[in-house]
C-alpha atoms as a PDB file:
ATOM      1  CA  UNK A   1       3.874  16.778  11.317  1.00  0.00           C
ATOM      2  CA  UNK A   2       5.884  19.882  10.846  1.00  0.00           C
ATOM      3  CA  UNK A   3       6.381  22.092  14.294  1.00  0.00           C
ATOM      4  CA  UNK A   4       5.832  25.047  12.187  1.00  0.00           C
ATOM      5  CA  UNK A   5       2.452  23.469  11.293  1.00  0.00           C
ATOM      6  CA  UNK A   6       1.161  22.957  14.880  1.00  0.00           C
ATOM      7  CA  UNK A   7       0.294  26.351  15.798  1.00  0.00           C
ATOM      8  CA  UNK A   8      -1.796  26.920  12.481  1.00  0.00           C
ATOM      9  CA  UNK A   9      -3.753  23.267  13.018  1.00  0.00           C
ATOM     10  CA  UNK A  10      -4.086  24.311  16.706  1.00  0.00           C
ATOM     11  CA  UNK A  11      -6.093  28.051  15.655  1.00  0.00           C
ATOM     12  CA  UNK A  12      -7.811  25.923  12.889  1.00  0.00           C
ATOM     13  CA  UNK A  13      -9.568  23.537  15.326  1.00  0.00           C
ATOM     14  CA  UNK A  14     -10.352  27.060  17.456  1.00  0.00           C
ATOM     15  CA  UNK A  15     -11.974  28.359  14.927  1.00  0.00           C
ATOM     16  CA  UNK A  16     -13.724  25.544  13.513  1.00  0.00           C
ATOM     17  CA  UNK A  17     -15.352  24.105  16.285  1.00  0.00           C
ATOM     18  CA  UNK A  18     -17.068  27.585  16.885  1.00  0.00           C
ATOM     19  CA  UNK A  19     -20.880  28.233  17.168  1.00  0.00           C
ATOM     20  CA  UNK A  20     -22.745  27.724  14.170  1.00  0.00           C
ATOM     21  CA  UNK A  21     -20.891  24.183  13.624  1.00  0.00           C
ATOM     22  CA  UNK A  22     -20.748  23.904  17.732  1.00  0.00           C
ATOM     23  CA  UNK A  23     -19.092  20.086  17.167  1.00  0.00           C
ATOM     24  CA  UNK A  24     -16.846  20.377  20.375  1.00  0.00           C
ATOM     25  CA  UNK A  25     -18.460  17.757  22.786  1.00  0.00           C
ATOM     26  CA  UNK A  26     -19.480  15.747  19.214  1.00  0.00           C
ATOM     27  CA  UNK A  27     -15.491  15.331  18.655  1.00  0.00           C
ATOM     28  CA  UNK A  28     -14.621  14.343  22.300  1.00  0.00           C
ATOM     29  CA  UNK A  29     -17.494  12.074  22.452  1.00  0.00           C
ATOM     30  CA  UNK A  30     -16.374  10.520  19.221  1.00  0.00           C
ATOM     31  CA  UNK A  31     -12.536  10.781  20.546  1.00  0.00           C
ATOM     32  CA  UNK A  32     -13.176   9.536  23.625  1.00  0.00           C
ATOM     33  CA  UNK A  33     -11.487  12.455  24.821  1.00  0.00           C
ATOM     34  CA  UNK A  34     -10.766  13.274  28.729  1.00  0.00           C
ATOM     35  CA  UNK A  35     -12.392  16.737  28.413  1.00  0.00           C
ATOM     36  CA  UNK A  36      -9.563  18.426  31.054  1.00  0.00           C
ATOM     37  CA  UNK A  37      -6.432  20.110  30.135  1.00  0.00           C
ATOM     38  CA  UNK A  38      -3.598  17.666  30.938  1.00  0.00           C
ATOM     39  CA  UNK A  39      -0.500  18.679  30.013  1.00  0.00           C
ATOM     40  CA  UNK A  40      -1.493  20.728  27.519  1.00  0.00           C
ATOM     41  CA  UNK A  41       1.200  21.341  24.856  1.00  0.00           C
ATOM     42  CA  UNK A  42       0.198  25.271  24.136  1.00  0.00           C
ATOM     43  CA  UNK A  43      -0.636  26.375  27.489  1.00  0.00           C
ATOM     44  CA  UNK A  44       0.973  29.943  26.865  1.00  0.00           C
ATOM     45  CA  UNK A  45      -1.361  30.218  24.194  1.00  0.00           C
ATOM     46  CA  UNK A  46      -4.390  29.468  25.982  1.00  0.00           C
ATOM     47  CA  UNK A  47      -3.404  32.239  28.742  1.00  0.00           C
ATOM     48  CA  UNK A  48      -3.157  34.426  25.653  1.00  0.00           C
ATOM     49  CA  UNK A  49      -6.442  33.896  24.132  1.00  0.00           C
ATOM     50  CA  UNK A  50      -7.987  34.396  27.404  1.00  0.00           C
ATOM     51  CA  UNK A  51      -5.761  37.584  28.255  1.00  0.00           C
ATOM     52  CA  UNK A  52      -7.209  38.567  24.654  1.00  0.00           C
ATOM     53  CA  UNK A  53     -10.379  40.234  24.580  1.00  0.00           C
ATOM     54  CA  UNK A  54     -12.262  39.377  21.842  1.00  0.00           C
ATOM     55  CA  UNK A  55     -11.933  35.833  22.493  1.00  0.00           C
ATOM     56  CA  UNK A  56     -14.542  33.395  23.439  1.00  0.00           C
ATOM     57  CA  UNK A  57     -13.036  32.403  26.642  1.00  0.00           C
ATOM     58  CA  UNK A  58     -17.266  31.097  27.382  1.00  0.00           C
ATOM     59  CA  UNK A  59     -16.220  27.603  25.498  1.00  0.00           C
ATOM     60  CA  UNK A  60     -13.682  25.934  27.550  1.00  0.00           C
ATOM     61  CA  UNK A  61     -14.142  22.711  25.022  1.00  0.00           C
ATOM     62  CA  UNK A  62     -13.064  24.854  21.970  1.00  0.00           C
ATOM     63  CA  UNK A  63      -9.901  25.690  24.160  1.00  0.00           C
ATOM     64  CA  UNK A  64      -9.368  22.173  25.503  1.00  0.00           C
ATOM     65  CA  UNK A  65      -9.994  20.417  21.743  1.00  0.00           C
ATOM     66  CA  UNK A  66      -7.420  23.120  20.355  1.00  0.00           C
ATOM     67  CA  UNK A  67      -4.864  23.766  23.065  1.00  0.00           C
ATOM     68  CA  UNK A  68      -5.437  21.259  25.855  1.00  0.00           C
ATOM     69  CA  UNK A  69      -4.736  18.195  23.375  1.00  0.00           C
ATOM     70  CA  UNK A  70      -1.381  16.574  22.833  1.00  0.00           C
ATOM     71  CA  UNK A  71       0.448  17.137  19.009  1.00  0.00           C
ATOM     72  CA  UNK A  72      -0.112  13.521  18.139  1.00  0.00           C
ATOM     73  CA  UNK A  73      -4.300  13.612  18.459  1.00  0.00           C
ATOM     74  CA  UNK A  74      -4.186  17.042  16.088  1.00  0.00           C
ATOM     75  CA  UNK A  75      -4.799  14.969  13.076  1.00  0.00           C
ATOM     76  CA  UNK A  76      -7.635  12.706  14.833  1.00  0.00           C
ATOM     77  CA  UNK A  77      -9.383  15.810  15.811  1.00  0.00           C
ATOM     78  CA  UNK A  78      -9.169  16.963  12.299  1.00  0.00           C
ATOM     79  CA  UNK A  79     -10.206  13.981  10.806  1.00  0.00           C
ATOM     80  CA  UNK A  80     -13.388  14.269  13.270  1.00  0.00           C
ATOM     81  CA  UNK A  81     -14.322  18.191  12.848  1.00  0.00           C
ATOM     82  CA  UNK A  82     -13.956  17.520   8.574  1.00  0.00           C
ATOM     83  CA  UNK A  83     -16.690  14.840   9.022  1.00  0.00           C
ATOM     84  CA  UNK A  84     -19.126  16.831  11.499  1.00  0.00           C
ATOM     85  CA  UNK A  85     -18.975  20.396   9.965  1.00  0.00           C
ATOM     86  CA  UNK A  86     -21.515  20.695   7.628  1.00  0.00           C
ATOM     87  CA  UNK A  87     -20.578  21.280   3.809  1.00  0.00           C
ATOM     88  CA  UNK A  88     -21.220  24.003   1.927  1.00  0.00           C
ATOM     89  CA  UNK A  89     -24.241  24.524  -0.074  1.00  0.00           C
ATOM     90  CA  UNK A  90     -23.627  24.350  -3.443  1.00  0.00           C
ATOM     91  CA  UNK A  91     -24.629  27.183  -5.702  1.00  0.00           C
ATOM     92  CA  UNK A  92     -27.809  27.674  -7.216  1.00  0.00           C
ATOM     93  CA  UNK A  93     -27.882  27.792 -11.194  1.00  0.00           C
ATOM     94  CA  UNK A  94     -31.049  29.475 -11.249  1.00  0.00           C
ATOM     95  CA  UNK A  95     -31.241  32.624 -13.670  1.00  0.00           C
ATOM     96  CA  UNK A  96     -33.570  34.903 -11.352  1.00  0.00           C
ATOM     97  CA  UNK A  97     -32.381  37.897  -9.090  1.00  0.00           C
ATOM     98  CA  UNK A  98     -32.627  35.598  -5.809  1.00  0.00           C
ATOM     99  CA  UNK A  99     -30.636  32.652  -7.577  1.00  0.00           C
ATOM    100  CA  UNK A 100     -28.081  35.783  -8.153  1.00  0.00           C
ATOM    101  CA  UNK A 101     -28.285  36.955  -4.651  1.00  0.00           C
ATOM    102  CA  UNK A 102     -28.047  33.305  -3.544  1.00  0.00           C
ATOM    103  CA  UNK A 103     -25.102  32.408  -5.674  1.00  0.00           C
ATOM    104  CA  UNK A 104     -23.120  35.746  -4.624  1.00  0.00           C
ATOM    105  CA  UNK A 105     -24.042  34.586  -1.003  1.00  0.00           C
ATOM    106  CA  UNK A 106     -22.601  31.222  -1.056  1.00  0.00           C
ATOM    107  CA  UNK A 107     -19.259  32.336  -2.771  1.00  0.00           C
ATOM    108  CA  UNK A 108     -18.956  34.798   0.257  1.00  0.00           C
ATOM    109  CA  UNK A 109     -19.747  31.793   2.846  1.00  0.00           C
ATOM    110  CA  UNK A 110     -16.384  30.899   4.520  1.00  0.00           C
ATOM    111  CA  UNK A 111     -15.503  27.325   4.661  1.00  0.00           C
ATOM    112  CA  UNK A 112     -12.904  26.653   7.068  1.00  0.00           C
ATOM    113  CA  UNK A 113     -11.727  23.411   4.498  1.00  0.00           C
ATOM    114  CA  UNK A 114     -10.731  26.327   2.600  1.00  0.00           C
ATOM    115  CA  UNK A 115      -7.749  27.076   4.999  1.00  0.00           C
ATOM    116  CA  UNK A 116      -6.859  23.673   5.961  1.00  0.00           C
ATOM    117  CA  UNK A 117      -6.339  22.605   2.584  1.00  0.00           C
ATOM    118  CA  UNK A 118      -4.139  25.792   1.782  1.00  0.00           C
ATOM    119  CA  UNK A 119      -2.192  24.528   5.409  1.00  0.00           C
ATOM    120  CA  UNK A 120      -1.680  21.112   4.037  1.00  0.00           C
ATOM    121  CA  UNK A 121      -0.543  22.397   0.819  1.00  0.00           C
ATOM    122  CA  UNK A 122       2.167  24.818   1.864  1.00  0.00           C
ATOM    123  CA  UNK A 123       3.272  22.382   4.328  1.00  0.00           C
ATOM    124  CA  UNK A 124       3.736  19.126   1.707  1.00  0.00           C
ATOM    125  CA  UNK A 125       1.875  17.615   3.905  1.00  0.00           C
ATOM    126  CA  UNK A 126       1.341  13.923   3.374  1.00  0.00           C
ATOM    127  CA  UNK A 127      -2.127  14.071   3.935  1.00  0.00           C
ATOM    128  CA  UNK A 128      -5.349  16.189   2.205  1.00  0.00           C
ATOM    129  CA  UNK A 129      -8.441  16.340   2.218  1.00  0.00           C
ATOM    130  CA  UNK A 130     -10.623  13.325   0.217  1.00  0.00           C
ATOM    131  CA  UNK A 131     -12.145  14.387  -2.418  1.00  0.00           C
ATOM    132  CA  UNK A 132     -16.078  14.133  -0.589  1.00  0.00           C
ATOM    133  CA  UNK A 133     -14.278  16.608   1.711  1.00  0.00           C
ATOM    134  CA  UNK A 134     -15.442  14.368   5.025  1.00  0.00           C
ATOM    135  CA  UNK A 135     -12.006  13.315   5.843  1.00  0.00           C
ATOM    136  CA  UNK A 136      -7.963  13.260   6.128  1.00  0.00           C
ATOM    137  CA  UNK A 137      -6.251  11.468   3.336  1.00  0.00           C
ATOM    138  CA  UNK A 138      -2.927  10.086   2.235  1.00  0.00           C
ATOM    139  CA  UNK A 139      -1.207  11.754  -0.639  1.00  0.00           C
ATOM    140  CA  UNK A 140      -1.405   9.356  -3.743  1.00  0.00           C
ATOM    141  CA  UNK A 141       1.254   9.276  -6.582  1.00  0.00           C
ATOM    142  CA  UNK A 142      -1.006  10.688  -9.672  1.00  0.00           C
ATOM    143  CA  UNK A 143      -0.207   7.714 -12.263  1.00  0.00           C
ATOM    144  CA  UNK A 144      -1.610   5.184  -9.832  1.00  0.00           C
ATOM    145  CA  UNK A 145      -4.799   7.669  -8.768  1.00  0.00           C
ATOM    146  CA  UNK A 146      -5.471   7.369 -12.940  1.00  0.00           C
ATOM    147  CA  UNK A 147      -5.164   4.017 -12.906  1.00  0.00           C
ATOM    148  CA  UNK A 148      -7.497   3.506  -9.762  1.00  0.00           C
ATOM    149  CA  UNK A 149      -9.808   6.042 -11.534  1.00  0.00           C
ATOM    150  CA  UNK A 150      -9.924   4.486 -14.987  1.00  0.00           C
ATOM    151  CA  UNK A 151     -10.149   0.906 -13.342  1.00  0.00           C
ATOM    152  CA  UNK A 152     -13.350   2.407 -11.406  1.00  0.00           C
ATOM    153  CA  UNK A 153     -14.759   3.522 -14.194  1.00  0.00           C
ATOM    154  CA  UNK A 154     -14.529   0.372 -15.744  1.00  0.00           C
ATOM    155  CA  UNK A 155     -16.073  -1.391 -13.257  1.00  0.00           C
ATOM    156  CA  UNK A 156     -19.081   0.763 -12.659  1.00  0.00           C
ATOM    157  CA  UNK A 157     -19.966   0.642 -16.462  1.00  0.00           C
ATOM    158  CA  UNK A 158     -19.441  -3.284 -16.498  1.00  0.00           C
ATOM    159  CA  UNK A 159     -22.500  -4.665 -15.863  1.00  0.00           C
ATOM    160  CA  UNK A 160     -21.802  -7.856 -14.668  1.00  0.00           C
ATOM    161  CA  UNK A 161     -18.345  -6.930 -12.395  1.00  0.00           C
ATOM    162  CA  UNK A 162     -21.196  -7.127  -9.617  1.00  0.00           C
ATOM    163  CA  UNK A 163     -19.732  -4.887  -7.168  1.00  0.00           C
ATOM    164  CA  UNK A 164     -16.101  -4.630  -7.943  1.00  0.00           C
ATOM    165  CA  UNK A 165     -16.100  -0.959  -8.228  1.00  0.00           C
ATOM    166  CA  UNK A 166     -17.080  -0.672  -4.708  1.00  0.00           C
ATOM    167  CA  UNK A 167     -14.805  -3.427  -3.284  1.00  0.00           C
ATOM    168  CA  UNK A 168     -12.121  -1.412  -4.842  1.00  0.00           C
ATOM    169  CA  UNK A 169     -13.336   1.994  -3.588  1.00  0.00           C
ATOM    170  CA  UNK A 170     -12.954   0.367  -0.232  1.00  0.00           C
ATOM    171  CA  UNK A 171      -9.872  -1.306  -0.598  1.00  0.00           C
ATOM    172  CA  UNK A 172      -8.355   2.154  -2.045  1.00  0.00           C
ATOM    173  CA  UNK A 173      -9.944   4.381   0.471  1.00  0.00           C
ATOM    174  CA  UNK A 174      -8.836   2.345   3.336  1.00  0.00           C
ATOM    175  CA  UNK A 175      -4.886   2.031   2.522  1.00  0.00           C
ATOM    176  CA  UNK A 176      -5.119   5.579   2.111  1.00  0.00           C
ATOM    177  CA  UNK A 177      -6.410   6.762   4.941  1.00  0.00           C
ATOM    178  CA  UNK A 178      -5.620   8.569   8.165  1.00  0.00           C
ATOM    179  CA  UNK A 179      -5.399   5.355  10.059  1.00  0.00           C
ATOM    180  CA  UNK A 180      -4.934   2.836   7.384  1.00  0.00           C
ATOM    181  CA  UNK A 181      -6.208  -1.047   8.132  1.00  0.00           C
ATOM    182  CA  UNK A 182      -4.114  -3.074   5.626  1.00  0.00           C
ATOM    183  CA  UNK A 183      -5.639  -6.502   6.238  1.00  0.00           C
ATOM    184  CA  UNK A 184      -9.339  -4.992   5.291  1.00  0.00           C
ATOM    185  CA  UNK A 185      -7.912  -3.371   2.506  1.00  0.00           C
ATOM    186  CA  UNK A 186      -6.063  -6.237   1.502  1.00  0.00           C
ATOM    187  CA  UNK A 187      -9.235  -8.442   1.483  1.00  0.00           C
ATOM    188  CA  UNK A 188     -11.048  -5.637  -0.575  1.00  0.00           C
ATOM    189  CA  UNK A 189      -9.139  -6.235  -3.157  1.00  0.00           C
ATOM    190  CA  UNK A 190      -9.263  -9.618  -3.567  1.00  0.00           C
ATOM    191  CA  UNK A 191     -13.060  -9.442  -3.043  1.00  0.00           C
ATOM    192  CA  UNK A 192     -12.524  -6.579  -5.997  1.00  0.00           C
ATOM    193  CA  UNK A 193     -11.089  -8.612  -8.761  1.00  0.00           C
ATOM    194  CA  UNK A 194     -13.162 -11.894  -7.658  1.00  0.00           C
ATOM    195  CA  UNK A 195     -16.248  -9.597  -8.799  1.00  0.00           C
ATOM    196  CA  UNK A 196     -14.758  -8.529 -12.091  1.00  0.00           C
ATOM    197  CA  UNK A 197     -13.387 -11.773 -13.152  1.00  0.00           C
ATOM    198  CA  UNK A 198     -16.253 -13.680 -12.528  1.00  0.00           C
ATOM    199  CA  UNK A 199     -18.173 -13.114 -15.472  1.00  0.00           C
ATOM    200  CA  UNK A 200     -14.922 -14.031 -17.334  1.00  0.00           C
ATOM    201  CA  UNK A 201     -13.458 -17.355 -16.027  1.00  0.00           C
ATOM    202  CA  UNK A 202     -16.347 -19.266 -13.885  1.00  0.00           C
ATOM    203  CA  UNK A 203     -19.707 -17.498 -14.693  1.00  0.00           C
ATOM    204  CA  UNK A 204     -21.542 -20.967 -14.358  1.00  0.00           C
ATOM    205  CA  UNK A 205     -19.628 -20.876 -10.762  1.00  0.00           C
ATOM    206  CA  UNK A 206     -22.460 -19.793  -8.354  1.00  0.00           C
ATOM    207  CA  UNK A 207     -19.477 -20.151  -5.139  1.00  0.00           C
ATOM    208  CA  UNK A 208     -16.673 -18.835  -7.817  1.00  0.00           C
ATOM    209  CA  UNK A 209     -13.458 -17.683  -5.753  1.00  0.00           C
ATOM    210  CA  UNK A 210     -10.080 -16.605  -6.726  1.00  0.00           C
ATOM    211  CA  UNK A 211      -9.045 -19.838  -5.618  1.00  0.00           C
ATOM    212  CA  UNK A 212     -11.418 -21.302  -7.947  1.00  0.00           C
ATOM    213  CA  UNK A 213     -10.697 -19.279 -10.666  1.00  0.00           C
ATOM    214  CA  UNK A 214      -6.706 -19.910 -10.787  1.00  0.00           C
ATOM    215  CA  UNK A 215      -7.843 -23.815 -10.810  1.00  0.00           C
ATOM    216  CA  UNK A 216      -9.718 -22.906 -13.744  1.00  0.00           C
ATOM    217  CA  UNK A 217      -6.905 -21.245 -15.696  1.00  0.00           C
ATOM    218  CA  UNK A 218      -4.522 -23.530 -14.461  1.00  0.00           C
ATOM    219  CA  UNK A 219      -6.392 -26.889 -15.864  1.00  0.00           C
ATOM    220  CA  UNK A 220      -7.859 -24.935 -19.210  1.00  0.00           C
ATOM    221  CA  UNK A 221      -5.790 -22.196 -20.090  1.00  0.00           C
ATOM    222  CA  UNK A 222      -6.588 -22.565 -24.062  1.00  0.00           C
ATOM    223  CA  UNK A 223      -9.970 -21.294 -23.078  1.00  0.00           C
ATOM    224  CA  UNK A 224      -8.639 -17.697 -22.396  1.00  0.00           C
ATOM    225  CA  UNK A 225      -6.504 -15.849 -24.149  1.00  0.00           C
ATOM    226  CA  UNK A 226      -5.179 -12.165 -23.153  1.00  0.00           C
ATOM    227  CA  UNK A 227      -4.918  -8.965 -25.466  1.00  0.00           C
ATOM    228  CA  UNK A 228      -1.654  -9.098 -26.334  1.00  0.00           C
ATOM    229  CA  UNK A 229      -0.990 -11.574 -28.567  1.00  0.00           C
ATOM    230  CA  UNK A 230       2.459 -14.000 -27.876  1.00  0.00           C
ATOM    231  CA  UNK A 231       4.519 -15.294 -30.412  1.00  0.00           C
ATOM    232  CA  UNK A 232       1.944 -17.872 -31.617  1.00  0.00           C
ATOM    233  CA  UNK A 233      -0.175 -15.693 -32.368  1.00  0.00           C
ATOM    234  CA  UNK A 234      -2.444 -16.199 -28.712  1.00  0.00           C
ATOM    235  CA  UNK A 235      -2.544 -14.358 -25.665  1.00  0.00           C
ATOM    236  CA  UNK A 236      -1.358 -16.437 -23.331  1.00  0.00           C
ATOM    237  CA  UNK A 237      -2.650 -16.690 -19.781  1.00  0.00           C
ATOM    238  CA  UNK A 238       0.612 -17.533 -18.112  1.00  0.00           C
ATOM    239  CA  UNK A 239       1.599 -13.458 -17.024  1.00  0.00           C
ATOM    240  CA  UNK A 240      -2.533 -13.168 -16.045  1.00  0.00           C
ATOM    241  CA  UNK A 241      -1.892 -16.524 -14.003  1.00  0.00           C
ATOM    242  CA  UNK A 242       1.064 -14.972 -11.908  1.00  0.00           C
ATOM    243  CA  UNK A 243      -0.468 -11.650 -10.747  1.00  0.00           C
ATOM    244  CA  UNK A 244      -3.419 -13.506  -9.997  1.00  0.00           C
ATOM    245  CA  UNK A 245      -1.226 -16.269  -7.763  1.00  0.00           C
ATOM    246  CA  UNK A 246       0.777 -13.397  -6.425  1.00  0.00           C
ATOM    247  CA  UNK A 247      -1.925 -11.910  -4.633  1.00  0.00           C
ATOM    248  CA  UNK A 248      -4.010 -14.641  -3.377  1.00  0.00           C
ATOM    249  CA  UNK A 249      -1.190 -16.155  -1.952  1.00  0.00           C
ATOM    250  CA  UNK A 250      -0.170 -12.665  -0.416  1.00  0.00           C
ATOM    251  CA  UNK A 251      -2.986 -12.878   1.933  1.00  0.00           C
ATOM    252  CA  UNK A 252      -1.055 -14.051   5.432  1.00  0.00           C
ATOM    253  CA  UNK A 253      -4.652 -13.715   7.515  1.00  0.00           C
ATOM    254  CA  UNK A 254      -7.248 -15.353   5.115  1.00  0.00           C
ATOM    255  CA  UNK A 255      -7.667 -18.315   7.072  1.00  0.00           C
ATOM    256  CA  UNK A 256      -6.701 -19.463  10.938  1.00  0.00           C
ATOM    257  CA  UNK A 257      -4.658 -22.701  11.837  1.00  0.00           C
ATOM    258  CA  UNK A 258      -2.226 -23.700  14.832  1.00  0.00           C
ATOM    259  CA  UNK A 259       0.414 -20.757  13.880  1.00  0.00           C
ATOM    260  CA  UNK A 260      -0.454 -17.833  14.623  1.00  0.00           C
ATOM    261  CA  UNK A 261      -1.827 -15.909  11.837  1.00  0.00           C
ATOM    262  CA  UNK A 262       0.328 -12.784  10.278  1.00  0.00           C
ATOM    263  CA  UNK A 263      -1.545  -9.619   9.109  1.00  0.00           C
ATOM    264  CA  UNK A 264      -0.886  -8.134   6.241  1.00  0.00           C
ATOM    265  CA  UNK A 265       1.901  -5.101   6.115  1.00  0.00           C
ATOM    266  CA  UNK A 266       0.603  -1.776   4.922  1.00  0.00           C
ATOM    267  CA  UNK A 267       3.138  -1.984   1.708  1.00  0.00           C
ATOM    268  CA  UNK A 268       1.369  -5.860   1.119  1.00  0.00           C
ATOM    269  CA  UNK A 269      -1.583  -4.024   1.064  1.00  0.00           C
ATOM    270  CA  UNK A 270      -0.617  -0.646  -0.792  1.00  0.00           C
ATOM    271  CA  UNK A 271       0.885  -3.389  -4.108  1.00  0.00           C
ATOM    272  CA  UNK A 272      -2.307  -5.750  -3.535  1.00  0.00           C
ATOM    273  CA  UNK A 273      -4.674  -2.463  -4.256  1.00  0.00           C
ATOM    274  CA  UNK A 274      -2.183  -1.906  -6.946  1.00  0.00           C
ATOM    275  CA  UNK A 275      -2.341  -5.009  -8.326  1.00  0.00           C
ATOM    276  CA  UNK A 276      -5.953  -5.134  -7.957  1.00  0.00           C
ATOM    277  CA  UNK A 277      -6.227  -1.992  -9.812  1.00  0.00           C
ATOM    278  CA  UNK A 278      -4.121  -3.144 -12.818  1.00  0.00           C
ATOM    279  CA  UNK A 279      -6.795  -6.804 -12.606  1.00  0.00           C
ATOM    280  CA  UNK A 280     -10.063  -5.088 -12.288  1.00  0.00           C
ATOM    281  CA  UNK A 281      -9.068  -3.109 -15.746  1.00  0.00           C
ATOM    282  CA  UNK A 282      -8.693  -6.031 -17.659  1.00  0.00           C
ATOM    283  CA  UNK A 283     -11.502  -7.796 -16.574  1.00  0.00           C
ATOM    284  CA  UNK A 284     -13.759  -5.034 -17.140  1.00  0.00           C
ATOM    285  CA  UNK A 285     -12.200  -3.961 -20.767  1.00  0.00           C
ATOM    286  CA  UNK A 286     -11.624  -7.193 -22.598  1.00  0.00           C
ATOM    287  CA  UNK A 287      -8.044  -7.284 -22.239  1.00  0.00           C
ATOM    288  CA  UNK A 288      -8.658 -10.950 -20.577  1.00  0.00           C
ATOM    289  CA  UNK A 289     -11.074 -12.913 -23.277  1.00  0.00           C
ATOM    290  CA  UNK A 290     -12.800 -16.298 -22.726  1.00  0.00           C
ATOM    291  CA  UNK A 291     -13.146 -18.558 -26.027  1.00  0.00           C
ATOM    292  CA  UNK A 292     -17.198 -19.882 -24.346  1.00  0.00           C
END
């Protein structure tokens, strides 16, 4: 985080956590906060909005969650207020005077994500806000945010990927965010393409896994052919195979024995969602065919 950010994040949560939202003890209950100032890194500040006379200096918790916190729980207590303030209310299409009164309203209502994504923004910040504006998210290149979108959309429309989409959603959402958990996103994934390659290679399979499913492609490859036609003229399974081997293999944690068990690496689990991306696709669009 940027120094020259700190002040701005600091005034942010101020303002934010102000009466009508009134979120303060919701984010150090949810924090597990020590409500007392301890070390506070901005305690100059906090003599100055006290000294200053239009402050609020009646909500000590506003002060403590913006000034009496150290730099590295900012971004927690972010993360928190973007989930408890409430959204705006969208605007009303209606056609009669009130709708017009209502609309104008709504455009005037401030929404303090308004600032914090204009702070994020002019800082290059690594992280933004998600796109159900709840949250703090990591920064995503924009080829692989296509590919994740067009894979979703896939999926969704795909009526036997079973819940694929939402494995994926998961699997995305959770290398991406604030405090990523590579392991669950890593077994997203996997639980991802399983979905949208069941109806492909094992539909008859009622206990169908990925394991299962390389067996199958392994002993019968003739059955399945890819998009791409090889040079005689067939698709053949072999690149499908690899990817496929790659990342069930990948998975250190999947099962328990008398070594200890590895988790995944955040970059394991960043290419696995990738990977999984690029499967779910062709799965979902024909680009993998079965001859049954």
């Amino acid at each position: 985080m940027p120094n020259a950010l700190q002040p701005y994040l600091r005034e942010w949560i101020y303002d934010s956590s102000e009466v009508p939202y009134d979120v303060a003890d919701r984010v150090i209950i949810r924090l597990h906060l020590r409500y007392r100032v301890e070390e506070p890194d901005d305690l100059a500040e906090v003599e100055e909005i006290q000294q200053d006379a239009n402050a609020d200096t009646e909500d000590p918790k506003r002060l403590f969650l913006a000034y009496g916190t150290s730099a590295k729980r900012l971004l927690d207590i972010i993360d928190a207020l973007l989930d408890l303030i409430p959204q705006r209310t969208p605007v009303p299409t209606g056609t009669d005077a009130f709708s017009r009164w209502q609309a104008v309203a709504a455009r005037m209502t401030r929404d303090p994500r308004d600032s914090m994504r204009q702070y994020l923004s002019d800082a290059r910040s690594i992280y933004r806000i998600s796109e159900d504006e709840r949250a703090l998210t990591r920064r995503t290149d924009p080829m692989a945010k296509m590919a994740y979108t067009g894979a979703m959309g896939a999926a969704t429309d795909k009526i036997n990927a079973g819940s694929s989409a939402e494995h994926l959603r998961k699997a995305w959402e959770s290398v991406h965010a604030l405090h990523p958990d590579a392991p669950w996103a890593y077994s997203e994934a996997i639980k991802a393409v399983e979905a949208a390659a069941h109806a492909v290679i094992q539909p008859r399979h009622g206990r169908a896994t990925l394991g299962t499913m390389l067996g199958e492609l392994r002993n019968v490859p003739a059955k399945f052919s890819l998009a791409i036609s090889g040079p005689d003229g067939r698709g053949d399974v072999g690149p499908l195979i690899h990817m496929l081997q790659l990342l069930w293999s990948g998975q250190t944690s999947r099962h328990g024995s008398q070594s200890p068990t590895r988790p995944e690496t955040l970059t394991e689990a960043v290419m696995a969602v990738h990977l999984a991306t690029t499967l779910v696709q062709w799965f979902t669009t024909g680009c993998v065919r079965s001859a049954q």
